[in-house]
C-alpha atoms as a PDB file:
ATOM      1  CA  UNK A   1     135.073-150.071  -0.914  1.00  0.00           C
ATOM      2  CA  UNK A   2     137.469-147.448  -0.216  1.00  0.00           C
ATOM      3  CA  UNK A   3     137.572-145.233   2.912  1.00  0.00           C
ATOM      4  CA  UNK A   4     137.367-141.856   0.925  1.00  0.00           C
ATOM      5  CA  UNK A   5     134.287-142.929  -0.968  1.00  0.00           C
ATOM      6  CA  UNK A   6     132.472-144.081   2.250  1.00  0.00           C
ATOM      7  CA  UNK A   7     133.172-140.760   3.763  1.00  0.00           C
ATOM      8  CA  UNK A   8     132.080-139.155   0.811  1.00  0.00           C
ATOM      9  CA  UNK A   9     128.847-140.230   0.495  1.00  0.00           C
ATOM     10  CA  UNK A  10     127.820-140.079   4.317  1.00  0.00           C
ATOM     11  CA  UNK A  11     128.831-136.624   4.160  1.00  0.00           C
ATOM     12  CA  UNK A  12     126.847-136.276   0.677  1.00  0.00           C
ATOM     13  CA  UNK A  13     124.025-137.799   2.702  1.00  0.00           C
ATOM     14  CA  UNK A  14     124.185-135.649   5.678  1.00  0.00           C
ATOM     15  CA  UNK A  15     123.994-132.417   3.752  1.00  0.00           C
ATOM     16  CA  UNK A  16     121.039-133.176   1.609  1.00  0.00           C
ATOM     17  CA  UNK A  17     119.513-133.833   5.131  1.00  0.00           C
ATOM     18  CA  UNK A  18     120.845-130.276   6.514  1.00  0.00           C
ATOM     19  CA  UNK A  19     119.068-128.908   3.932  1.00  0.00           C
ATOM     20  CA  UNK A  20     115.981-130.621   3.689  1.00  0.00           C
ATOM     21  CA  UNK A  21     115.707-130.831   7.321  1.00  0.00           C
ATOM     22  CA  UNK A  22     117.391-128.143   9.260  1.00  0.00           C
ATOM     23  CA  UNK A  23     117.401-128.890  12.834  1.00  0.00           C
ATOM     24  CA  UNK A  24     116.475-126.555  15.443  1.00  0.00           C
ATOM     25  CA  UNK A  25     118.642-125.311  18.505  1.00  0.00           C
ATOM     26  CA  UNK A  26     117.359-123.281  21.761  1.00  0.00           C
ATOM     27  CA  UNK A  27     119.217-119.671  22.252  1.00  0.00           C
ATOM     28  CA  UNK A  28     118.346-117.786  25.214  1.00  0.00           C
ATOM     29  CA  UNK A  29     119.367-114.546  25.758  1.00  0.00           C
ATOM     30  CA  UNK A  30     119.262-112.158  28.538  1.00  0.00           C
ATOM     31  CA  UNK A  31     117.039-108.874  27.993  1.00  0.00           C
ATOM     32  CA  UNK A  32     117.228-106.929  31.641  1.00  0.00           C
ATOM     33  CA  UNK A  33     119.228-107.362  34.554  1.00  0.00           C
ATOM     34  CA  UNK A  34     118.766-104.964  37.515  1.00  0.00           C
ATOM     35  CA  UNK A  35     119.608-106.031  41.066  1.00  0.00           C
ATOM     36  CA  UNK A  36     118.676-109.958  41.501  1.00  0.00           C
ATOM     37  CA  UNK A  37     115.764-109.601  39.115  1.00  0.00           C
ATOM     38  CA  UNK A  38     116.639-110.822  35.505  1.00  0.00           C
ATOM     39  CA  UNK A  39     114.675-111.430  32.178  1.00  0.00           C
ATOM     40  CA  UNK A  40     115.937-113.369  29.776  1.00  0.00           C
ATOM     41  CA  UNK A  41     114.489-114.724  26.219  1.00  0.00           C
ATOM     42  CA  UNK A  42     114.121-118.084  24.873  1.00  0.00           C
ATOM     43  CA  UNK A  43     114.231-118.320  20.569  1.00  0.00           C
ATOM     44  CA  UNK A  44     114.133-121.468  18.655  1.00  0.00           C
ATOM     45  CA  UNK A  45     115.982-121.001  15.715  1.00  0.00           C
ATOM     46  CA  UNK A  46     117.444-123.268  13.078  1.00  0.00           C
ATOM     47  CA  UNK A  47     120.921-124.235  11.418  1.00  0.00           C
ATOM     48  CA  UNK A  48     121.495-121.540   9.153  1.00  0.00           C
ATOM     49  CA  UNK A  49     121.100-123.371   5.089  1.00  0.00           C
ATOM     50  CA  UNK A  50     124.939-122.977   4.436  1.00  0.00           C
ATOM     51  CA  UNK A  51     126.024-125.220   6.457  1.00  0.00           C
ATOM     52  CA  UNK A  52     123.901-128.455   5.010  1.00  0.00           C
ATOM     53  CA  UNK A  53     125.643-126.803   1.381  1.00  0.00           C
ATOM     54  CA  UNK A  54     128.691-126.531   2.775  1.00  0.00           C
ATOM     55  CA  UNK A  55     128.845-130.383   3.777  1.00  0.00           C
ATOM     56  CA  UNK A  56     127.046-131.400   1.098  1.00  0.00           C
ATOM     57  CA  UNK A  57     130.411-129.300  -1.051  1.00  0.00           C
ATOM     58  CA  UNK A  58     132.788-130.935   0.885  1.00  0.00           C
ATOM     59  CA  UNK A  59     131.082-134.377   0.504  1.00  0.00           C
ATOM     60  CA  UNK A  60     130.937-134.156  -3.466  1.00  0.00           C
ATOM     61  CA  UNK A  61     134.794-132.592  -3.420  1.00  0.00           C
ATOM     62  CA  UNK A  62     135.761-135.965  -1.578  1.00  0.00           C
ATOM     63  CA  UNK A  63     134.338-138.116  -4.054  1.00  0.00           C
ATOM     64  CA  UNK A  64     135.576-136.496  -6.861  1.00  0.00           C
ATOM     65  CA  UNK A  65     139.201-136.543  -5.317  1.00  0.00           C
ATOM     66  CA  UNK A  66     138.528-140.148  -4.768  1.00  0.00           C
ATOM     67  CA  UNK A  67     137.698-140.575  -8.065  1.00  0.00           C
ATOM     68  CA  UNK A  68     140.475-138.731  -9.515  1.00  0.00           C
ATOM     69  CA  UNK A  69     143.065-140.804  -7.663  1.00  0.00           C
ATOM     70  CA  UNK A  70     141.691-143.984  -8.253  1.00  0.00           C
ATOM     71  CA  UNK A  71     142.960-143.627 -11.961  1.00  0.00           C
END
C-alpha cells in the first residue's frame, strides 16, 4: 500500500470524525480588572465545522492525486 493512500484515508477518516464529533476546547477570558481584583470567564466552545471539511478536502484531494499518479 502506498504512503499517499494511507495518508489519505486517515485524513478522510479524521474529518468525517471533526464533523460528526467536534471536540470541545476551554477559553477563558478576562471581563474586569481593577487593582488586584480580577474576573475572568470560562466558555466551552467547540472546533468550528470547517475545519473537519477542510481535512476531510484535503484527505479526498490526496487520494485522488494518488490515484492520478498511479496511472
Amino acid at each position: 500500500m502506498k504512503a499517499s493512500l494511507i495518508v489519505a484515508l486517515v485524513l478522510i477518516a479524521g474529518g468525517i470524525f471533526l464533523i460528526v464529533h467536534p471536540p470541545h476546547y476551554a477559553s477563558r477570558q478576562s471581563v474586569f480588572k481593577l487593582g488586584t481584583l480580577q474576573a475572568s470567564v470560562r466558555q466551552e466552545r467547540e472546533l468550528p465545522g470547517w475545519v473537519g471539511g477542510t481535512v476531510l478536502g484535503v484527505g479526498v484531494g490526496v487520494l485522488a492525486l494518488g490515484l492520478l499518479k498511479k496511472r
